[in-house]
Protein backbone atom coordinates (compact mmCIF):
# COMPACT_ATOMS: atom_id res chain seq x y z
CA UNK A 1 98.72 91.27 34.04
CA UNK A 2 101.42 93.75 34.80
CA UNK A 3 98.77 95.60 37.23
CA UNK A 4 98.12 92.40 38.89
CA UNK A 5 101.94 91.87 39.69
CA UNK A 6 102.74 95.69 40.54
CA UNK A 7 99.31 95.37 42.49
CA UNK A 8 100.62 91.73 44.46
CA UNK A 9 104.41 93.42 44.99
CA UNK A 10 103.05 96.26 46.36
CA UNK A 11 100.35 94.57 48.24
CA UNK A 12 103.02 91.76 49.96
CA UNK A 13 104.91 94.40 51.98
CA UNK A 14 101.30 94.70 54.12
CA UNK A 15 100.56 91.25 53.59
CA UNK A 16 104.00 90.78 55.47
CA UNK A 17 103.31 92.95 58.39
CA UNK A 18 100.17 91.54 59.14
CA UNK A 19 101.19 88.10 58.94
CA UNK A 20 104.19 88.95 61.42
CA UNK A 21 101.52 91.06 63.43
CA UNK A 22 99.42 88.27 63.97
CA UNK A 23 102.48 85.70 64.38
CA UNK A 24 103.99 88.12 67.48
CA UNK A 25 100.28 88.26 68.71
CA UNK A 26 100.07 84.04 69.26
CA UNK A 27 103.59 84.24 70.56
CA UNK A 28 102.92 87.01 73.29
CA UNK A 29 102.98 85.61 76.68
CA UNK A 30 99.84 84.45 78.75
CA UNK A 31 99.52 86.62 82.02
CA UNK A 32 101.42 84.66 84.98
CA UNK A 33 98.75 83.67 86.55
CA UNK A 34 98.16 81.34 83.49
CA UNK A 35 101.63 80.14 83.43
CA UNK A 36 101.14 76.50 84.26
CA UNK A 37 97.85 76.09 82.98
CA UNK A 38 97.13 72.53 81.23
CA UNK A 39 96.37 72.90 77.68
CA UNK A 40 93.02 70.67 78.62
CA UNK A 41 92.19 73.87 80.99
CA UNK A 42 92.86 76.00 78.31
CA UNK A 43 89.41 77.62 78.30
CA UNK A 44 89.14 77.62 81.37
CA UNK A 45 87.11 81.09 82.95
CA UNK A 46 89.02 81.05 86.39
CA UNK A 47 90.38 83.84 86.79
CA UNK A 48 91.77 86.39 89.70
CA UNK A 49 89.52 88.48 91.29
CA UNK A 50 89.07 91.71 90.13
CA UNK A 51 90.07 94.46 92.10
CA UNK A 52 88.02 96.91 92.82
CA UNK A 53 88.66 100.46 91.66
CA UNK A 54 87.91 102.11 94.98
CA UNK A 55 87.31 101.59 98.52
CA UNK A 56 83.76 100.42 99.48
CA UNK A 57 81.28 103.61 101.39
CA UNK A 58 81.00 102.28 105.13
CA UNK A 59 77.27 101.43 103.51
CA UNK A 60 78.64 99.07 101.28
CA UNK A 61 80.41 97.31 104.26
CA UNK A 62 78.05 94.82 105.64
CA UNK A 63 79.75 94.10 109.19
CA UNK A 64 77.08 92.31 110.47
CA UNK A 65 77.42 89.20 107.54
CA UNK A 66 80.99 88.74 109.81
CA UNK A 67 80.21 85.42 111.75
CA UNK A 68 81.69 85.32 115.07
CA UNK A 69 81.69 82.75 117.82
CA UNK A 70 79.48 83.57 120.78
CA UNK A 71 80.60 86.27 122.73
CA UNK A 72 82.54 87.93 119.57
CA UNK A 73 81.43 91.35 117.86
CA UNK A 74 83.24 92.75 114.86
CA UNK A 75 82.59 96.57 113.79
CA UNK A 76 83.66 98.51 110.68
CA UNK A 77 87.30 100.76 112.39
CA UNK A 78 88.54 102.30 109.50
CA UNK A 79 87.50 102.69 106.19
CA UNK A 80 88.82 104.64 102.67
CA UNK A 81 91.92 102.52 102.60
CA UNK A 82 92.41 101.53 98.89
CA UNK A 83 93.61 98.47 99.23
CA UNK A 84 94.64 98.03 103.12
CA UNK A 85 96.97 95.12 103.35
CA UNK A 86 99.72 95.18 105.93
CA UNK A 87 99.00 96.51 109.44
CA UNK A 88 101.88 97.80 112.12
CA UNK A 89 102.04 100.06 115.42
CA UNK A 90 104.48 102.57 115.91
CA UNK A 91 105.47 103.42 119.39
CA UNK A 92 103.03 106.58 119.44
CA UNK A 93 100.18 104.29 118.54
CA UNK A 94 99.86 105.08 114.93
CA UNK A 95 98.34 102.15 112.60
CA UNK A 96 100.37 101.82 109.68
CA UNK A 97 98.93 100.46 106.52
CA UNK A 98 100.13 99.19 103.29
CA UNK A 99 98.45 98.81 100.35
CA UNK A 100 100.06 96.60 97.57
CA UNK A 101 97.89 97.68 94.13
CA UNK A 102 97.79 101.53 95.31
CA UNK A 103 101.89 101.49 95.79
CA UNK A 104 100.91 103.67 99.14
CA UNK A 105 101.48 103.53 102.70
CA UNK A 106 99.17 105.11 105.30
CA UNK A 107 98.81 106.19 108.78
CA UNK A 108 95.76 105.87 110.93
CA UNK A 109 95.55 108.28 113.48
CA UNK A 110 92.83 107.69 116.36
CA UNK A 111 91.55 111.37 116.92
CA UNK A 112 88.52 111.19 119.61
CA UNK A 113 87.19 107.82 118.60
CA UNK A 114 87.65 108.97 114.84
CA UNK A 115 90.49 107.52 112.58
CA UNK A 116 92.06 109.90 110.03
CA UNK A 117 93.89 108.14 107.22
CA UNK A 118 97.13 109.89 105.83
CA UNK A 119 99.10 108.61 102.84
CA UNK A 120 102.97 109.14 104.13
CA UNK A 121 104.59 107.08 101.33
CA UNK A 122 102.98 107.17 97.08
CA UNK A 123 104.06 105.22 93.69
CA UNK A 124 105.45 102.47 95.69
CA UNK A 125 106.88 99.53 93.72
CA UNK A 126 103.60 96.57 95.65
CA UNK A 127 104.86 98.00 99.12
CA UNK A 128 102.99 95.05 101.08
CA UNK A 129 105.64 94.97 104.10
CA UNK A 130 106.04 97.21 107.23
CA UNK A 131 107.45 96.53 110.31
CA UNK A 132 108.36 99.20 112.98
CA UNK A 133 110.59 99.54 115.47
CA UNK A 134 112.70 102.25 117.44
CA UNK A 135 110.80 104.95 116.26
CA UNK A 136 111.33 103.92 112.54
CA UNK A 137 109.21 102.38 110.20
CA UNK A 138 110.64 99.72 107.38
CA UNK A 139 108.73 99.26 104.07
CA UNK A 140 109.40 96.41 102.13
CA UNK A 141 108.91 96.79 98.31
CA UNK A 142 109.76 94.46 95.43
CA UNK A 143 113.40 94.85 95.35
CA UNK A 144 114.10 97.40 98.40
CA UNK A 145 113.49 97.93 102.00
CA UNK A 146 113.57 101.10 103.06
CA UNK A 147 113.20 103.23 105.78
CA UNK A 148 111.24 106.03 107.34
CA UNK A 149 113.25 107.43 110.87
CA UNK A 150 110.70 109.72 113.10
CA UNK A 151 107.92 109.44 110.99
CA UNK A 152 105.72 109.37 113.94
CA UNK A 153 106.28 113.06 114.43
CA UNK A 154 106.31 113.95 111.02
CA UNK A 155 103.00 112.79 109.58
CA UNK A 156 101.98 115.73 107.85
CA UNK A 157 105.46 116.05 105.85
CA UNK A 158 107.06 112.43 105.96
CA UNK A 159 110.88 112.15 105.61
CA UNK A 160 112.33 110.98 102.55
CA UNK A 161 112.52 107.30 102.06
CA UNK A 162 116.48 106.17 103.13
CA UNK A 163 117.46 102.88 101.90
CA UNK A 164 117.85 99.88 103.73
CA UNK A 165 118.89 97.19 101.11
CA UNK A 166 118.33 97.58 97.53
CA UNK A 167 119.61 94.19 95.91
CA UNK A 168 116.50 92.29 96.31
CA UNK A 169 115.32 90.25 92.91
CA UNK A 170 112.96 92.32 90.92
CA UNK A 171 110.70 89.61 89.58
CA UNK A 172 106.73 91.19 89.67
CA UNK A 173 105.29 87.56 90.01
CA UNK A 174 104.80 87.01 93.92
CA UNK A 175 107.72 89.73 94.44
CA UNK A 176 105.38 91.65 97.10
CA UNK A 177 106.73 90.85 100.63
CA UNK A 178 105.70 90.10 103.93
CA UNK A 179 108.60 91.81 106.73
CA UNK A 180 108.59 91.84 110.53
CA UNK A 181 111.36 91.73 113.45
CA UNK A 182 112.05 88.31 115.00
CA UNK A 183 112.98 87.74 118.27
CA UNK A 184 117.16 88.29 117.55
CA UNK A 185 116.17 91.73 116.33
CA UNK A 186 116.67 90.74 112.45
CA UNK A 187 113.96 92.12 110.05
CA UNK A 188 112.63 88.65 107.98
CA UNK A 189 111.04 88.69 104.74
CA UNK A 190 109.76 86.51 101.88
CA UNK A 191 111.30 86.11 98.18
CA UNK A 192 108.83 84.17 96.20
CA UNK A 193 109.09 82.05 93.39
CA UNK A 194 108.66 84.08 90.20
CA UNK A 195 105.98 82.05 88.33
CA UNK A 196 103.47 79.63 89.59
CA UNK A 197 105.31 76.60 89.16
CA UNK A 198 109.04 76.93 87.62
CA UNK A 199 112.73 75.88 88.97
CA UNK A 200 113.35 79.04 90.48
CA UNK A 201 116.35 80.06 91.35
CA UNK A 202 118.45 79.94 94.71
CA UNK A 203 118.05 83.51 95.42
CA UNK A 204 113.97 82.77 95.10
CA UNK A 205 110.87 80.25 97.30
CA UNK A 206 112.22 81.49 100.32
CA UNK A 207 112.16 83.34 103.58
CA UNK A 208 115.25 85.20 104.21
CA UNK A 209 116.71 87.97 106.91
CA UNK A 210 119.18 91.25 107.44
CA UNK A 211 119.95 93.50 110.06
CA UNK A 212 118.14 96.77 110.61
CA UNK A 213 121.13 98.40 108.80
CA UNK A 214 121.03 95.95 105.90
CA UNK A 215 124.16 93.96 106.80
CA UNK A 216 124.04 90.14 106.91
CA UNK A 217 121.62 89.01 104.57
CA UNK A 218 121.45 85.27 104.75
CA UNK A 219 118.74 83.22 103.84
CA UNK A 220 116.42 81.58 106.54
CA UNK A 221 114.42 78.47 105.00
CA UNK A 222 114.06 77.48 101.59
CA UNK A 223 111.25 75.59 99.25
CA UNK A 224 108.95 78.06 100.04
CA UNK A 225 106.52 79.16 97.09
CA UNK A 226 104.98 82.12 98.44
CA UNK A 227 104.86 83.18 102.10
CA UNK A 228 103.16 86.54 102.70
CA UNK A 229 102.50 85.98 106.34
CA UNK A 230 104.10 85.06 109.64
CA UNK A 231 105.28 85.10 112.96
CA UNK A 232 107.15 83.91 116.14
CA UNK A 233 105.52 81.76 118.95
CA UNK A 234 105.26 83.38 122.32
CA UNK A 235 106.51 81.27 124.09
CA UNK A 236 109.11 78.83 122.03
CA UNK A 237 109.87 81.50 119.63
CA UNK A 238 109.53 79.46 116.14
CA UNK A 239 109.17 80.55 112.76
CA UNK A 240 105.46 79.87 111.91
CA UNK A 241 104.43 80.79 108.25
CA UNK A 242 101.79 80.13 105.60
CA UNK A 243 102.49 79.37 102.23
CA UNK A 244 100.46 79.54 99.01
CA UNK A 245 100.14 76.11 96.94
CA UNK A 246 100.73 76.24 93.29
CA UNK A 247 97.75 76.50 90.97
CA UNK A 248 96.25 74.29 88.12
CA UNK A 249 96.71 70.96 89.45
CA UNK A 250 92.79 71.07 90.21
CA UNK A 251 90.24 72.18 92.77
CA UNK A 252 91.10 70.37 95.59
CA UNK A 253 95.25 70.06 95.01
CA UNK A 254 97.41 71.34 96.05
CA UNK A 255 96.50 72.63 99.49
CA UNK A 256 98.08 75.51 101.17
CA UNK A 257 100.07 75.09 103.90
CA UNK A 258 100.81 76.45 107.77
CA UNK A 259 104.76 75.33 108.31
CA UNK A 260 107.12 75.90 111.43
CA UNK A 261 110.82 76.20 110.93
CA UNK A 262 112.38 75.45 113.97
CA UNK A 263 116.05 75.69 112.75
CA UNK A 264 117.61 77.28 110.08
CA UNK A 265 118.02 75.67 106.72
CA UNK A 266 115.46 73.95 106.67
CA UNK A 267 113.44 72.92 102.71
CA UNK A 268 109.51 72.76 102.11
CA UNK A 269 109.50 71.25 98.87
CA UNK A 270 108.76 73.62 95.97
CA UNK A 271 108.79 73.09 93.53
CA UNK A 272 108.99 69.11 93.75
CA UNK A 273 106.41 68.42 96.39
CA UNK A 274 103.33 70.14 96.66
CA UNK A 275 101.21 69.84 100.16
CA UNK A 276 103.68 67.06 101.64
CA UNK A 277 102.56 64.35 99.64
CA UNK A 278 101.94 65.91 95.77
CA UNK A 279 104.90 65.03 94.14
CA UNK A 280 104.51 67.88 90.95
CA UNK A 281 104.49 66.31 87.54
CA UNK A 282 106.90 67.87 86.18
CA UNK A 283 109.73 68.99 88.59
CA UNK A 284 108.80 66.20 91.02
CA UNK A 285 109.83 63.23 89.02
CA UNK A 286 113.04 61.51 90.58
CA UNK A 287 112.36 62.98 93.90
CA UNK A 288 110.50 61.71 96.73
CA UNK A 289 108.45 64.04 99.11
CA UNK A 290 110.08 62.45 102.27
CA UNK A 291 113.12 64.31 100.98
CA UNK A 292 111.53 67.58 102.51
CA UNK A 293 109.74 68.94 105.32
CA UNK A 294 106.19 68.30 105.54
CA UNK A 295 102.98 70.70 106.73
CA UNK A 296 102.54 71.14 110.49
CA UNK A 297 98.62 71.71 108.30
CA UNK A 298 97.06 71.38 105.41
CA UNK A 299 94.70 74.58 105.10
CA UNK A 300 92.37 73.67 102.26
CA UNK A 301 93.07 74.18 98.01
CA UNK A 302 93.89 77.62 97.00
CA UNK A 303 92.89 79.41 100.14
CA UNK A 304 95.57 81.84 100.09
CA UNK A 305 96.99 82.33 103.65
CA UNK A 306 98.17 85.14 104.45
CA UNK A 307 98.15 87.00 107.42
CA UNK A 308 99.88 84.87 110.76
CA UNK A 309 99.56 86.01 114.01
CA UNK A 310 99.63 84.61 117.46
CA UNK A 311 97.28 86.37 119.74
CA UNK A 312 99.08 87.30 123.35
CA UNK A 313 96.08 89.81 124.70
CA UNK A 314 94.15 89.16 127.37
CA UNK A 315 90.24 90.33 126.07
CA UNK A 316 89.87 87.31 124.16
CA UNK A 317 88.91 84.17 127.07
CA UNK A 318 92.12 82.30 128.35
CA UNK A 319 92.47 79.35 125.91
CA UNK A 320 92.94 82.21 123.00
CA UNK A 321 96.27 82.49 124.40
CA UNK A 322 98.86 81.95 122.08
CA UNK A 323 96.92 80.64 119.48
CA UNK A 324 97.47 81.35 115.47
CA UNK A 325 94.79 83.47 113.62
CA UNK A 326 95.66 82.17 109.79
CA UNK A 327 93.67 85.31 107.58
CA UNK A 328 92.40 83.96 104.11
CA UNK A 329 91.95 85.74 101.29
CA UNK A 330 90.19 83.63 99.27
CA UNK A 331 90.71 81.91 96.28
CA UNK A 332 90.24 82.32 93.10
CA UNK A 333 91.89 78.89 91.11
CA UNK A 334 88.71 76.72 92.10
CA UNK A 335 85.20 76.48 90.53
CA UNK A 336 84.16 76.78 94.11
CA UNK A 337 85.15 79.45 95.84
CA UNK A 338 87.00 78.86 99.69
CA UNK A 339 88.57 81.21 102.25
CA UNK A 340 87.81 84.29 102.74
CA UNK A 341 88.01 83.56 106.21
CA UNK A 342 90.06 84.19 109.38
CA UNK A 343 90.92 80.30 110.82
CA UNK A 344 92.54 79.69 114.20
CA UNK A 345 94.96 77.41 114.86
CA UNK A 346 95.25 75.77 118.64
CA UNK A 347 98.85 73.83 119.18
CA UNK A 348 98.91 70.89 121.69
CA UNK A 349 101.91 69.24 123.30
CA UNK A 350 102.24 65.86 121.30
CA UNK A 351 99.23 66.54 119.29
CA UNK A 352 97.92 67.25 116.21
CA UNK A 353 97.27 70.94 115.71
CA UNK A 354 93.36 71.90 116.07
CA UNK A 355 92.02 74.00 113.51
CA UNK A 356 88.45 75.79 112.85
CA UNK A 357 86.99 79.06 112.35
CA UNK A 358 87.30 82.06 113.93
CA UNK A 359 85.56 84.66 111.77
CA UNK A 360 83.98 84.07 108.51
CA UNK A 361 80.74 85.53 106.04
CA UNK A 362 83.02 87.79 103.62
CA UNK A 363 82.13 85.51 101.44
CA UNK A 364 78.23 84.82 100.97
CA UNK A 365 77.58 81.63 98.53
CA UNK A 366 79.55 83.23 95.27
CA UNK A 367 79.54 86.08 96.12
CA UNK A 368 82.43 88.27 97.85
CA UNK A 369 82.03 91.41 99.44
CA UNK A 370 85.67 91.39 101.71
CA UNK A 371 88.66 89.37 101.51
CA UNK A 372 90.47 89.53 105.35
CA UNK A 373 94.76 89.27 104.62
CA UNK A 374 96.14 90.69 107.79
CA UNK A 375 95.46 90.77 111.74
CA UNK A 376 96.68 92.91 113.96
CA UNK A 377 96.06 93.30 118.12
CA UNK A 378 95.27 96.47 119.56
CA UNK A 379 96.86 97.06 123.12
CA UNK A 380 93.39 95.93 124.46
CA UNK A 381 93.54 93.00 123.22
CA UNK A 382 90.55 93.51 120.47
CA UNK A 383 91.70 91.97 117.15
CA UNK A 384 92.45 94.23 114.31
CA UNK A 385 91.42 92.31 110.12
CA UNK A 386 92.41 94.98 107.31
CA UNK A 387 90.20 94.09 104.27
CA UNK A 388 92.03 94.68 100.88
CA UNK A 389 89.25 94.60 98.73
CA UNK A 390 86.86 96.66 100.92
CA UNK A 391 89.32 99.06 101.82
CA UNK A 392 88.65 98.63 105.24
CA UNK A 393 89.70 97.37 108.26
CA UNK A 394 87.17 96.03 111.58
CA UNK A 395 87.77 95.53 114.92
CA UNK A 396 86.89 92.11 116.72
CA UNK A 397 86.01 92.80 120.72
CA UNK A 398 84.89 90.28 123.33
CA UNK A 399 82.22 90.51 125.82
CA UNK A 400 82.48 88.42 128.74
C-alpha cells in the first residue's frame, strides 16, 4: 500500500502537467480566419488557399486558359515574382512590385524586350502598398510607411528605408495595406478591422490619409472592413474602393462590395450592416442599415476585390474610357469557388452601374491555377494583372 501512495504522489505531479497541457491546448486560439465561425460550421473544411511555396515555371503558366473579349490577347510579362501583389511606375519606367507573404519589394526592369526582376527591399513586415512619386517610392507595411528617395538610380544598392510614419496599429489580421496618391497630393491607405467580424476600434475599418512627410493624418471614411484596392475617377475625382465582406454568414452572404466616397466622413456599415441590407447578428441588433451608406455594387459572396483601377489609355476601344477594372482574387469561404476574375465596371449618368467580365479562366471548374489582385496600365495603354499565386504578372493588348 505504501508503494501505491509513494507511486500515486509521485505519479500526480505528471498527471498535473498533462492535464494542464491538454487544458491550454483546448483553450489556444483558432487561427483568425476561424474567428467567427458558427459552432454548427464547426467542421467545416473551408479553408484559405494555400500558398504556394514558389513561383510557377512560365510552363506552368497557362496564358491561353485567360478568356478575353474579342479583340483582347493576354501574354505571360514577367514571371519569378514570389508572390507579386502591388504594381507601381516610377518616373524612369521601372515596375515596382510588392509581394505581401515574401515581405519583399521588387523592380522590373524592361532590358530589350526582357524583364529582370530585382529585390530592392527584404523581411518586410506584409509590405502590400507602393505608391511613387517625385522620384521616391513609399512602401506601406503593417504599422509603417516608409520611404525609398532615388531608388530609380540606385537599383543595384537600394538606399536605406527612411521613415515616413511609424504609428500605424500593428494588428496582423487584414493589417496589409493598399497606398496611392490622390488627387490633393495626400498618400491614402487602408486600416482594416482586426478580426473577421469584431467591434473594432476607431483607429480600425477604415481608409485614412497623410502627407508625403507624414504630417496630418486624419482619417478619410469609416465602416470599412477591409479595402485593399482603389482609386480616383478621371474625371470627377471620387474615392472608389472595394471592400471585402465578412465571412461565415454562408455562401452567398455577405457580398463584397464596390463603394464611392464622395465626401469625407462618410460610414459603410461594419460591422452592423453587411452588403447594405445584412444587418449582422450580433453587432447589428438595434441598428438599422439605412443608418449607413449603401453599395454603389454588390460584387458577388466572398469574391475578394482587390485591385481598383480606372483605365484612361487609349489601346483599349473608346467606351473603355474611364471605366473600373475590379481584380478578384477569389474566394475561399464558399463550397463553390467565385472570382478569380478581373470584372469591369461601366458608370452611367443616372444609372445603375453596368458590370460583367473582362478577363476570366484562372480559375478552371475547382481548380485554380492564378488568382489576378492588381492592374496596372502601361504607357501604351495595354493592361498590366500581377498574379500572386503564380508569381507572375501578363499583359492584356488590343488589336483593332
Amino acid at each position: 500500500m505504501r508503494r501505491i501512495i509513494l507511486a500515486s504522489l509521485t505519479a500526480a505531479p505528471v498527471v498535473g502537467l498533462v492535464l494542464a497541457s491538454l487544458a491550454g491546448a483546448q483553450q489556444a486560439p483558432p487561427p483568425s480566419w476561424k474567428q467567427g465561425q458558427p459552432p454548427a460550421m464547426s467542421d467545416s473544411t473551408l479553408a484559405p488557399i494555400a500558398q504556394p511555396p514558389a513561383p510557377k515555371a512560365p510552363g506552368e503558366i497557362p496564358v491561353d486558359k485567360i478568356k478575353l473579349p474579342p479583340g483582347f490577347k493576354a501574354s505571360l510579362w514577367a514571371h519569378g515574382i514570389n508572390n507579386a501583389r502591388m504594381m507601381t511606375w516610377g518616373d524612369k519606367g521601372t515596375l515596382f512590385v510588392s509581394s505581401r507573404v515574401a515581405g519583399n519589394v521588387y523592380a522590373v526592369v524592361d532590358k530589350g524586350g526582357q524583364r529582370e526582376v530585382k529585390t530592392i527591399a527584404k523581411g518586410l513586415n506584409l509590405p502590400n502598398g507602393v505608391a511613387f512619386k517625385d522620384g521616391t517610392l513609399y512602401i506601406a507595411e503593417v504599422s509603417r510607411i516608409t520611404k525609398m528617395t532615388g531608388i530609380e538610380d540606385k537599383l543595384d544598392n537600394p538606399p536605406a528605408a527612411e521613415v515616413v510614419y511609424d504609428i500605424l496599429p500593428r494588428d496582423l489580421p487584414h493589417g496589409w495595406k493598399h497606398l496611392a496618391f490622390g488627387p490633393d497630393g495626400k498618400l491614402y491607405f487602408n486600416i482594416g478591422a482586426p478580426c473577421n467580424i469584431c467591434m473594432p476600434p476607431d483607429t480600425h475599418a477604415n481608409i485614412s490619409r497623410v502627407n508625403p512627410d507624414g504630417t496630418g493624418f486624419e482619417y478619410v471614411a469609416h465602416g470599412i472592413r477591409n479595402s485593399v484596392g482603389f482609386d480616383w475617377h478621371p474625371v470627377t475625382k471620387e474615392l472608389y474602393f472595394t471592400t471585402h465582406g465578412r465571412d461565415w454568414l454562408g455562401d452567398d452572404v455577405p457580398s463584397d462590395r464596390f463603394d464611392v466616397a464622395p465626401k469625407k466622413g462618410l460610414h459603410f456599415g461594419y460591422p452592423y450592416c453587411h452588403q447594405g441590407d445584412i444587418l449582422d447578428p450580433d453587432f447589428g441588433k438595434g441598428r438599422s442599415c439605412a443608418e449607413f451608406v449603401p453599395p454603389l455594387l454588390k460584387t458577388g459572396p466572398h469574391v475578394a476585390g482587390n485591385g481598383v483601377h480606372f483605365y484612361t489609355g487609349s489601346m483599349f476601344p473608346p467606351e473603355y474610357k474611364n471605366r473600373a477594372l475590379l481584380a478578384q482574387r477569389g474566394s475561399w469561404n464558399r463550397t463553390q469557388k467565385v472570382g478569380f476574375r478581373v470584372m469591369m465596371v461601366t458608370l452611367g449618368t443616372g444609372a445603375a452601374p453596368k458590370y460583367e467580365v473582362f478577363a476570366e479562366g484562372w480559375l478552371q471548374g475547382d481548380q485554380v491555377w492564378g488568382r489576378p489582385v492588381y492592374t496596372q496600365e502601361m504607357k501604351d495603354g495595354s493592361l498590366l494583372v500581377s498574379d500572386d499565386y503564380a508569381g507572375a504578372i501578363y499583359r492584356i493588348t488590343y488589336q483593332r
